[in-house]
Protein backbone atom coordinates (compact mmCIF):
# COMPACT_ATOMS: atom_id res chain seq x y z
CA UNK A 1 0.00 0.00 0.00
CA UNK A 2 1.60 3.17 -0.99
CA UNK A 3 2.18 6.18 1.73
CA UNK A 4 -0.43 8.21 0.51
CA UNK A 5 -3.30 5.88 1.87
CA UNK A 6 -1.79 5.29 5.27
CA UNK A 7 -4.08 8.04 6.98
CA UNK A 8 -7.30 6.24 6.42
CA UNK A 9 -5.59 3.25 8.07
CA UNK A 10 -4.45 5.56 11.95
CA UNK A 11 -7.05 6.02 14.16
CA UNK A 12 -5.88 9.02 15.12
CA UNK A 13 -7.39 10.22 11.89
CA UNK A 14 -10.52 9.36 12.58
CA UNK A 15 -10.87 10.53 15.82
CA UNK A 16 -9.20 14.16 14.10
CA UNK A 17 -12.17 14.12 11.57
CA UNK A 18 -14.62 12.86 14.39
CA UNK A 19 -13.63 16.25 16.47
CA UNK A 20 -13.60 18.72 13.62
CA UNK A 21 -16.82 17.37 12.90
CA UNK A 22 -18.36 18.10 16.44
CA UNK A 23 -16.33 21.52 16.14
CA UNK A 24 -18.82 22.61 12.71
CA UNK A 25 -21.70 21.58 14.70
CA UNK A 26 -20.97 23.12 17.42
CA UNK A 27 -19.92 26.33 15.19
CA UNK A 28 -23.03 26.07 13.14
CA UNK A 29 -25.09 29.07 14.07
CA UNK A 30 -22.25 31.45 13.94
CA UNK A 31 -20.98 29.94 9.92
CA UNK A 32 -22.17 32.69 8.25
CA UNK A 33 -20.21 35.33 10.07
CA UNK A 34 -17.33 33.38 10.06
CA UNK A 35 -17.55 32.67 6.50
CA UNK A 36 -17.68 36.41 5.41
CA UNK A 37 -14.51 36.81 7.39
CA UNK A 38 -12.61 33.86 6.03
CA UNK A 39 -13.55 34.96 2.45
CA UNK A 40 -12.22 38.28 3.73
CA UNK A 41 -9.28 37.32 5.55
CA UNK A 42 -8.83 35.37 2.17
CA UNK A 43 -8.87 38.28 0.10
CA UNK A 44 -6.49 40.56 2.23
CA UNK A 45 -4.22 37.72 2.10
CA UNK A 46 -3.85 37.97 -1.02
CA UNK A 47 -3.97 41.46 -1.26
CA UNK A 48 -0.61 41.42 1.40
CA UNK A 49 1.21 38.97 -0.34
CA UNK A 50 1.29 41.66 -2.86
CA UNK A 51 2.34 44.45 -0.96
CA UNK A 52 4.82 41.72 0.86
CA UNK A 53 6.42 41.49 -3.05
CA UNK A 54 7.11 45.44 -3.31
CA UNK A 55 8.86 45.96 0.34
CA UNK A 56 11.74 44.83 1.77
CA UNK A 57 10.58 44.14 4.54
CA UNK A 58 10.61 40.11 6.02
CA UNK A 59 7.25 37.74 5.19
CA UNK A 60 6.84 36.86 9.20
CA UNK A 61 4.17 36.78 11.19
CA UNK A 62 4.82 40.49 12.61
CA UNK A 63 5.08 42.30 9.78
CA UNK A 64 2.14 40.00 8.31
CA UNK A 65 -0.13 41.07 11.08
CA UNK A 66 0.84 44.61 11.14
CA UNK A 67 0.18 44.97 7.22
CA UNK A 68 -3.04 42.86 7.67
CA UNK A 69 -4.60 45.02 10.62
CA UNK A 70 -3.72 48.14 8.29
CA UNK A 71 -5.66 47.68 4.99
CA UNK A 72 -8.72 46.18 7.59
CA UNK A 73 -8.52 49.42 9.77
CA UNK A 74 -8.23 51.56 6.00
CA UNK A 75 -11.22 49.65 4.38
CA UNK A 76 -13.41 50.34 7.47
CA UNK A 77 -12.84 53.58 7.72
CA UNK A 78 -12.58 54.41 4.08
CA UNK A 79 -15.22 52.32 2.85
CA UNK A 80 -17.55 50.24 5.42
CA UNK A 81 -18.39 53.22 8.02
CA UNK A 82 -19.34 55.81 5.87
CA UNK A 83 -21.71 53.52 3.37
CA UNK A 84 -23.30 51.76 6.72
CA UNK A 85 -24.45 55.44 7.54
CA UNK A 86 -25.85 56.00 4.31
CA UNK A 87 -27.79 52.35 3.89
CA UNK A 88 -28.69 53.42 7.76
CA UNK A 89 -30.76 56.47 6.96
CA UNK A 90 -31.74 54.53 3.61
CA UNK A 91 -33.73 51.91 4.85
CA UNK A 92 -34.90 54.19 7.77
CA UNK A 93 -36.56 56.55 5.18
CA UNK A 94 -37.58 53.60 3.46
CA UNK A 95 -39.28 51.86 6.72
CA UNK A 96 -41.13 55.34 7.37
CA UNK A 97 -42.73 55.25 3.76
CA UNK A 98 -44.20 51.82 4.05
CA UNK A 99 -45.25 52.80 7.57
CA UNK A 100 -46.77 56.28 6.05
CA UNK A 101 -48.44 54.47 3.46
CA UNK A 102 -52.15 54.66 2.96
CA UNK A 103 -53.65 51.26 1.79
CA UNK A 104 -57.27 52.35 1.56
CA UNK A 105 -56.07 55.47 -0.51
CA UNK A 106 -53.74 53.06 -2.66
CA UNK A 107 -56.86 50.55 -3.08
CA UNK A 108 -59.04 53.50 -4.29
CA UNK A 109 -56.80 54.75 -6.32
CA UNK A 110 -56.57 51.84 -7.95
CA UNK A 111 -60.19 51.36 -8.76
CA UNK A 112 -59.96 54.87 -10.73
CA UNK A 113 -57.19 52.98 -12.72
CA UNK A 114 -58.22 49.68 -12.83
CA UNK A 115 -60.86 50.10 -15.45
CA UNK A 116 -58.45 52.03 -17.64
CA UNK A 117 -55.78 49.39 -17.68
CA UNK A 118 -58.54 46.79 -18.25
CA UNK A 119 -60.02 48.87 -21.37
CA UNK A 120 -56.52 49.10 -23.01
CA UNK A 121 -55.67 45.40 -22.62
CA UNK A 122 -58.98 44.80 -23.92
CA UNK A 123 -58.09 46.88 -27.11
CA UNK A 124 -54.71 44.66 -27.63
CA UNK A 125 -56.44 41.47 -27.32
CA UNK A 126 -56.13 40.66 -23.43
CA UNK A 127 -59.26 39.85 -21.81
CA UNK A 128 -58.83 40.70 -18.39
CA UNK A 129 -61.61 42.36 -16.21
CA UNK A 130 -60.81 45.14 -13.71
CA UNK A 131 -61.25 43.05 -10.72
CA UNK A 132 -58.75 40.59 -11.19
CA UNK A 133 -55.94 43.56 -11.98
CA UNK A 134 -57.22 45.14 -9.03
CA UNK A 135 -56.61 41.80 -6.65
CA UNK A 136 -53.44 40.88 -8.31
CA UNK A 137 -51.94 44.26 -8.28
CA UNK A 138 -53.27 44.96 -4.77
CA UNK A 139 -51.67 41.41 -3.94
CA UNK A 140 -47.99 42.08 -5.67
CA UNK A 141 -47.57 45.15 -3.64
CA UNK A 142 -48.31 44.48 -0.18
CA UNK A 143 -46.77 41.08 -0.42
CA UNK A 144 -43.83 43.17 -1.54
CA UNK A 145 -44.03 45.77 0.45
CA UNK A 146 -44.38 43.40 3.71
CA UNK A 147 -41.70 41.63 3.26
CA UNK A 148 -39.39 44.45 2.11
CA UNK A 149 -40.84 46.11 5.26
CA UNK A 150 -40.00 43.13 7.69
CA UNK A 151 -36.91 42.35 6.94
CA UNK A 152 -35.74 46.61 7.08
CA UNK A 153 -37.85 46.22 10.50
CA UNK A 154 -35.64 42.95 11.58
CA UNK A 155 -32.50 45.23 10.33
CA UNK A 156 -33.07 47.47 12.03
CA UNK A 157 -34.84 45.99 15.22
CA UNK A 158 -31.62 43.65 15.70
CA UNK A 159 -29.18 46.11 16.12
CA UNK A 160 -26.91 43.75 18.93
CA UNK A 161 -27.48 40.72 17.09
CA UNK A 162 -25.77 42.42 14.13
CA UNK A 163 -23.07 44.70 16.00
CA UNK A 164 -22.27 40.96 17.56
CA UNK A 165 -21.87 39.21 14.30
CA UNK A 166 -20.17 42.17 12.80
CA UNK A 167 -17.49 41.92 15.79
CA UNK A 168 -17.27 38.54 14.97
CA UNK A 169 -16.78 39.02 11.36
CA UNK A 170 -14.19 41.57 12.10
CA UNK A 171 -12.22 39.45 14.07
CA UNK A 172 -12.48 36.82 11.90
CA UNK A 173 -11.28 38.82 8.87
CA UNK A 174 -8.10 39.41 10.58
CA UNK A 175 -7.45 35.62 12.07
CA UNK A 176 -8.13 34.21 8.64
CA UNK A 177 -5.92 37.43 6.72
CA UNK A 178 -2.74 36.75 8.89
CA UNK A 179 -3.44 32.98 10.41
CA UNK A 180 -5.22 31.36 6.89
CA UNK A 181 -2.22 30.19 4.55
CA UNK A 182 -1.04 28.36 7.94
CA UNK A 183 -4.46 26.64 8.86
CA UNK A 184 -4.63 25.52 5.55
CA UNK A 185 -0.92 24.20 4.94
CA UNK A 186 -2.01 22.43 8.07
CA UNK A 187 -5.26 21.19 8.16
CA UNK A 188 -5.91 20.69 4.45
CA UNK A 189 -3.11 17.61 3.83
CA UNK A 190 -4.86 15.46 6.99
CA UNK A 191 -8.40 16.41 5.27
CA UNK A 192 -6.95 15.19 1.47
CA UNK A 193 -3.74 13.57 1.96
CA UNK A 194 -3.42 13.37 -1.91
CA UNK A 195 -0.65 16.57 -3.31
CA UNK A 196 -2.98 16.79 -6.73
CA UNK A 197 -6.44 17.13 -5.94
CA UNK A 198 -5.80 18.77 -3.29
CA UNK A 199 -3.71 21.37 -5.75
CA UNK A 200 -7.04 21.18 -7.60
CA UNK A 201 -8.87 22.01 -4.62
CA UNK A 202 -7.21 24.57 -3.98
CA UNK A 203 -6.82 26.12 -7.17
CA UNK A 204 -10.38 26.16 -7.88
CA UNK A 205 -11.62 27.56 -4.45
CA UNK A 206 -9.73 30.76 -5.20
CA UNK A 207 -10.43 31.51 -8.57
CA UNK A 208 -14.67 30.71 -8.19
CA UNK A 209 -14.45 32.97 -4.64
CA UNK A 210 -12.46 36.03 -6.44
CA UNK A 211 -14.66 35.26 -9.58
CA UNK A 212 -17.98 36.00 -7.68
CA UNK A 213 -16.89 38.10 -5.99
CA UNK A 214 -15.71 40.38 -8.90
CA UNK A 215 -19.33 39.16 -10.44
CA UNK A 216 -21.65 40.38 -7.38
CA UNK A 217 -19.87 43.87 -7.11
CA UNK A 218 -20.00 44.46 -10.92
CA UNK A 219 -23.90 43.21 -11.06
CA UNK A 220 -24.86 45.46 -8.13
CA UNK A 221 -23.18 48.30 -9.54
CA UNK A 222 -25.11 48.09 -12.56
CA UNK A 223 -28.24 47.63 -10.71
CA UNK A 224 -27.47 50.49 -8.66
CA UNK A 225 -26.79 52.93 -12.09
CA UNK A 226 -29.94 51.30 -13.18
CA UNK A 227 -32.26 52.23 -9.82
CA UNK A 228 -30.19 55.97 -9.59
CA UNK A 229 -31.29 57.01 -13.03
CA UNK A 230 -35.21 56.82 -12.76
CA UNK A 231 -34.97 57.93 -9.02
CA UNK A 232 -32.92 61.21 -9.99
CA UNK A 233 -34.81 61.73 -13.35
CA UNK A 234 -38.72 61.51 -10.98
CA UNK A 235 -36.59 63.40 -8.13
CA UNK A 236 -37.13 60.88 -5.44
CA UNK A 237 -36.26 62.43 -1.98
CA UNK A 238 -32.34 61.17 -1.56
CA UNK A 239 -32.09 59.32 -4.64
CA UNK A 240 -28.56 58.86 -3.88
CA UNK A 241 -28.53 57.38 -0.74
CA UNK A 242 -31.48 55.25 -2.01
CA UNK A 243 -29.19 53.92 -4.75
CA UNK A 244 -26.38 53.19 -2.55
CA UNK A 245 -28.88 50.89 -0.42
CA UNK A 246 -29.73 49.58 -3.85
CA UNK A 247 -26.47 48.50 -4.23
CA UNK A 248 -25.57 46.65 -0.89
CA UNK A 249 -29.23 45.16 -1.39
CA UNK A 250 -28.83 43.47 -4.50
CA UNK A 251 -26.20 40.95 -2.82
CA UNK A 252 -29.25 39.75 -0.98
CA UNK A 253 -30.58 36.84 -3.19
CA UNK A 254 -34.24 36.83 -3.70
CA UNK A 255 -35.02 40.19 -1.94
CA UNK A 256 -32.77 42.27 -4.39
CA UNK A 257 -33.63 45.59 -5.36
CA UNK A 258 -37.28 45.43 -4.74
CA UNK A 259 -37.60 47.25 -1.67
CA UNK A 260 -35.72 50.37 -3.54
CA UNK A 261 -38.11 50.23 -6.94
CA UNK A 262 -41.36 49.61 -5.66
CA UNK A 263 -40.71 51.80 -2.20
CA UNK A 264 -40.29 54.49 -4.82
CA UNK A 265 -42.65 53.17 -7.35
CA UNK A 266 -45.35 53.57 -4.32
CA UNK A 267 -44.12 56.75 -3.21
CA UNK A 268 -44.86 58.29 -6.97
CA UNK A 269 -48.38 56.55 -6.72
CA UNK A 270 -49.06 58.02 -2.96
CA UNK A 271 -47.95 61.68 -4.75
CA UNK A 272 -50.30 60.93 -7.36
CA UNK A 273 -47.82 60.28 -10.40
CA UNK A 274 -48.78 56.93 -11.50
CA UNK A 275 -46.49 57.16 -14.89
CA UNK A 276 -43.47 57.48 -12.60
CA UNK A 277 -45.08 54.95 -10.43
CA UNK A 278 -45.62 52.27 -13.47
CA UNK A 279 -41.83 53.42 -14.60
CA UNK A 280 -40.31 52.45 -11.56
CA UNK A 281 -42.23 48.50 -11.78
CA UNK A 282 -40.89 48.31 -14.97
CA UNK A 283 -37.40 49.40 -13.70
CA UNK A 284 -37.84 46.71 -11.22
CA UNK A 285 -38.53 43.95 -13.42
CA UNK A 286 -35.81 44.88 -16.09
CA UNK A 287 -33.10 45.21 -12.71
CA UNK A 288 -34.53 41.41 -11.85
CA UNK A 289 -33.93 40.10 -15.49
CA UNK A 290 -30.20 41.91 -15.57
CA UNK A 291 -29.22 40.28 -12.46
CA UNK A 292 -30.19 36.78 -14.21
CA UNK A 293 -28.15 37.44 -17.27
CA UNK A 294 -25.30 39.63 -15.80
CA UNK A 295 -24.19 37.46 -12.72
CA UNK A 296 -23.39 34.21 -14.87
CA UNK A 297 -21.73 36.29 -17.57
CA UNK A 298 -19.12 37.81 -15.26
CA UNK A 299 -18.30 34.76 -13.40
CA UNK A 300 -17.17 33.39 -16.46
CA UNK A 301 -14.04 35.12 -15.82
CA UNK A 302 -12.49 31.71 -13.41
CA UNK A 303 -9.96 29.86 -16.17
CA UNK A 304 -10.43 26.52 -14.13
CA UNK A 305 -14.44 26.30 -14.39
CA UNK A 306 -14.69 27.21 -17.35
CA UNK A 307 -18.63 26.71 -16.93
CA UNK A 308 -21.23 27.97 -19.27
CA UNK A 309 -23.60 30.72 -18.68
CA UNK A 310 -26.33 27.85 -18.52
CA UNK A 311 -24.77 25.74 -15.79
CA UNK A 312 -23.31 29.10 -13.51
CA UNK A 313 -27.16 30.03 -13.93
CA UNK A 314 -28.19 26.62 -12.75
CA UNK A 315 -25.42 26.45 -9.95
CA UNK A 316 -26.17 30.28 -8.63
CA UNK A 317 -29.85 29.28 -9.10
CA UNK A 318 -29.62 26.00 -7.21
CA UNK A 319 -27.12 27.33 -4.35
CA UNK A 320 -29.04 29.73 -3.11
CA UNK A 321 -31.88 27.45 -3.02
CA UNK A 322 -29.80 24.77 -1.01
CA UNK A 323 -27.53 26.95 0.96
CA UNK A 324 -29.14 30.78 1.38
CA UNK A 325 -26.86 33.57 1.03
CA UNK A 326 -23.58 31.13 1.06
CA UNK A 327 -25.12 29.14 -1.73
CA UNK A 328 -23.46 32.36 -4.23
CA UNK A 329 -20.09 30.78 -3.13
CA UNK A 330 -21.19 26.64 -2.79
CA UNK A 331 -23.18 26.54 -5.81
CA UNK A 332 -20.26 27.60 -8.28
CA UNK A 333 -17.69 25.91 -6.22
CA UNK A 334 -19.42 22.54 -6.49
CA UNK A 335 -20.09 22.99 -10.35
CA UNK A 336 -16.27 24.22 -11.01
CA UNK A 337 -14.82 21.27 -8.80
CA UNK A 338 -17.17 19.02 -10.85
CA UNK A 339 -15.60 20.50 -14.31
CA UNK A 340 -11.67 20.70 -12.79
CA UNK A 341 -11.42 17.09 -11.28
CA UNK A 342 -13.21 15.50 -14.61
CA UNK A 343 -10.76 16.93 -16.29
CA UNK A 344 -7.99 15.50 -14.27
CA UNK A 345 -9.16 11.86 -14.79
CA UNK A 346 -8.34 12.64 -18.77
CA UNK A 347 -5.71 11.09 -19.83
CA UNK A 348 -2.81 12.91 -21.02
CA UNK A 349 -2.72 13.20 -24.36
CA UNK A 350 -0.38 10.96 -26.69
CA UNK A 351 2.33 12.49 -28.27
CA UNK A 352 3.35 10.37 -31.47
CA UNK A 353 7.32 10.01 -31.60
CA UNK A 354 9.15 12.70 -34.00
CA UNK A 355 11.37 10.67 -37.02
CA UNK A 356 14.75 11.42 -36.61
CA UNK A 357 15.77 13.66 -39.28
CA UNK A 358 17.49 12.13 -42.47
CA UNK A 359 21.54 11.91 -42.73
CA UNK A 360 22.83 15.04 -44.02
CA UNK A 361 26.47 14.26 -45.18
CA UNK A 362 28.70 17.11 -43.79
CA UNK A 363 30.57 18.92 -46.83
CA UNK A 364 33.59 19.42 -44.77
CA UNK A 365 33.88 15.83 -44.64
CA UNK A 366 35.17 13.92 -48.11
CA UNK A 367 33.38 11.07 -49.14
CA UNK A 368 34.48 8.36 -51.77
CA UNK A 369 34.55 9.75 -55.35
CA UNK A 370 33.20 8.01 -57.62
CA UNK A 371 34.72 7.00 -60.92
């Protein structure tokens, strides 16, 4: 039996996967911080080795830590505090125009438009009576509106619970940034005792995470462009701010952008502008549609996936569905590891044998003359 198999065969290993096991169980509920700090820890790692290849300065764990605390300290202060101020008074605006909302002048409202709808839908074939647009659109917008409107409440209602996991994120971010190439040059070879796949492994884990990431912060900044255009063009009180929370909301699967286009889409109606109201539902559904088709093109970026835009939609898709929020990450990942270790079982491919070149007689050399 060759060296490689001889963990499977020590009890010791067993007991070591037995308690790191027990350890993710018992770490469960708090996975989702921790993950966001890993991933970040991940990318400042990277981000150091960089700076770590332009100083002459040693690659220890001092200067490691120093460097790592830095760009954490520069990107909180740069970018994190002032934005969580502005998504802050963002969703508290938006909580106070749900709250401000009047349903029974919405519903009435729509009965003087109902009929008008109805008559033109009539007049391009559709044969829908004023009662059922009346439910249905009554139905869309509260359901909307209720759950964009509990989970801003739970935001903001659950301020400890977040400043908690935020600590914990924080302090993950800068275990994993100075403390992650050494938990993984140590844990990962008692995990997969193999050198290649877990090269593979490895390999592909970095380029899906910096591949979706690149992909979420490019889609939400086009959704954002997207929302701050019709907001600024109907003058929406602090259209800005409203597109920043647009934004940080569209890394939220599901949820999205909605809360932002129909808050405002309802706040044209309740003004009594119902074209600016109908633009902003339409601005909604065509944000919805780009996320679909944007997200998968982007991540096409990772060389070692390689996936199509059909199967990163199915894997994004499917994720989320499985996993929540971390299903962005899993869903890829599982998909690219699929592709890359496939693709390792090939065999390498046959190169026929080159003919050795014909005898050239060298001139400086005499041969025989013949007669």
């Amino acid at each position: 039996m060759t060296r490689e198999m001889t963990p499977f065969r020590q009890p010791l290993w067993w007991f070591f996967l037995g308690a790191l096991g027990m350890s993710a169980v018992v770490a469960y509920d708090m996975a989702l911080p921790v993950g966001v700090g890993a991933v970040l820890g991940y990318i400042t790692e990277r981000r150091v080795d960089w700076v770590f290849g332009r100083i002459r300065k040693p690659d220890n764990a001092r200067w490691r830590g120093i460097l790592s605390a830095a760009f954490i300290v520069l990107v909180l202060v740069v970018v994190f505090l002032p934005i969580s101020l502005a998504v802050y008074l963002a969703l508290t605006d938006l909580l106070k125009l749900l709250g401000h909302l009047d349903w029974n002048d919405l519903n009435d409202k729509l009965e003087h438009l109902g009929p008008v709808v109805a008559e033109r839908l009539q007049k391009l074939g559709v044969d829908v009576s004023f009662d059922q647009i009346r439910s249905k659109a009554i139905e869309l917008v509260t359901s909307k509106a209720g759950a964009a409107g509990g989970i801003i409440a739970g935001l903001l209602s659950a301020t400890p619970n977040v400043l908690f996991n935020t600590l914990i994120i924080v302090i993950g971010w800068y275990v994993f940034a100075t403390e992650g190439k050494a938990g993984r040059e140590e844990v990962l070879p008692r995990l997969i005792p193999w050198a290649r796949p877990r090269q593979i492994l490895r390999e592909t884990t970095s380029e899906v995470i910096e591949s979706v990431i690149i992909a979420n912060i490019l889609v939400s900044a086009v959704q954002s462009m997207i929302c701050a255009v019709p907001l600024m063009v109907l003058r929406v009180p602090r259209a800005l701010v409203w597109s920043l929370l647009a934004f940080f909301l569209s890394f939220i699967p599901i949820v999205g952008t909605v809360p932002i286009t129909f808050g405002a889409a309802l706040w044209c109606y309740s003004q009594g502008r119902t074209g600016g109201a109908i633009a902003m539902v339409v601005v909604g559904l065509f944000v919805g549609s780009v996320d679909n088709v944007l997200r998968p093109l982007f991540m096409r970026s990772s060389k070692s996936a390689e996936l199509s835009t059909l199967w990163l939609l199915v894997a994004l898709t499917s994720g989320v569905s499985a996993f929540g929020l971390s299903g962005v990450i899993l869903g890829p990942l599982a998909f690219a590891l699929f592709v890359a270790y496939t693709r390792a079982l090939e065999p390498p491919p046959v190169v026929p044998a080159t003919l050795a070149p014909a005898h050239v007689a060298d001139p400086s050399v005499e041969g025989p003359i013949s007669s």
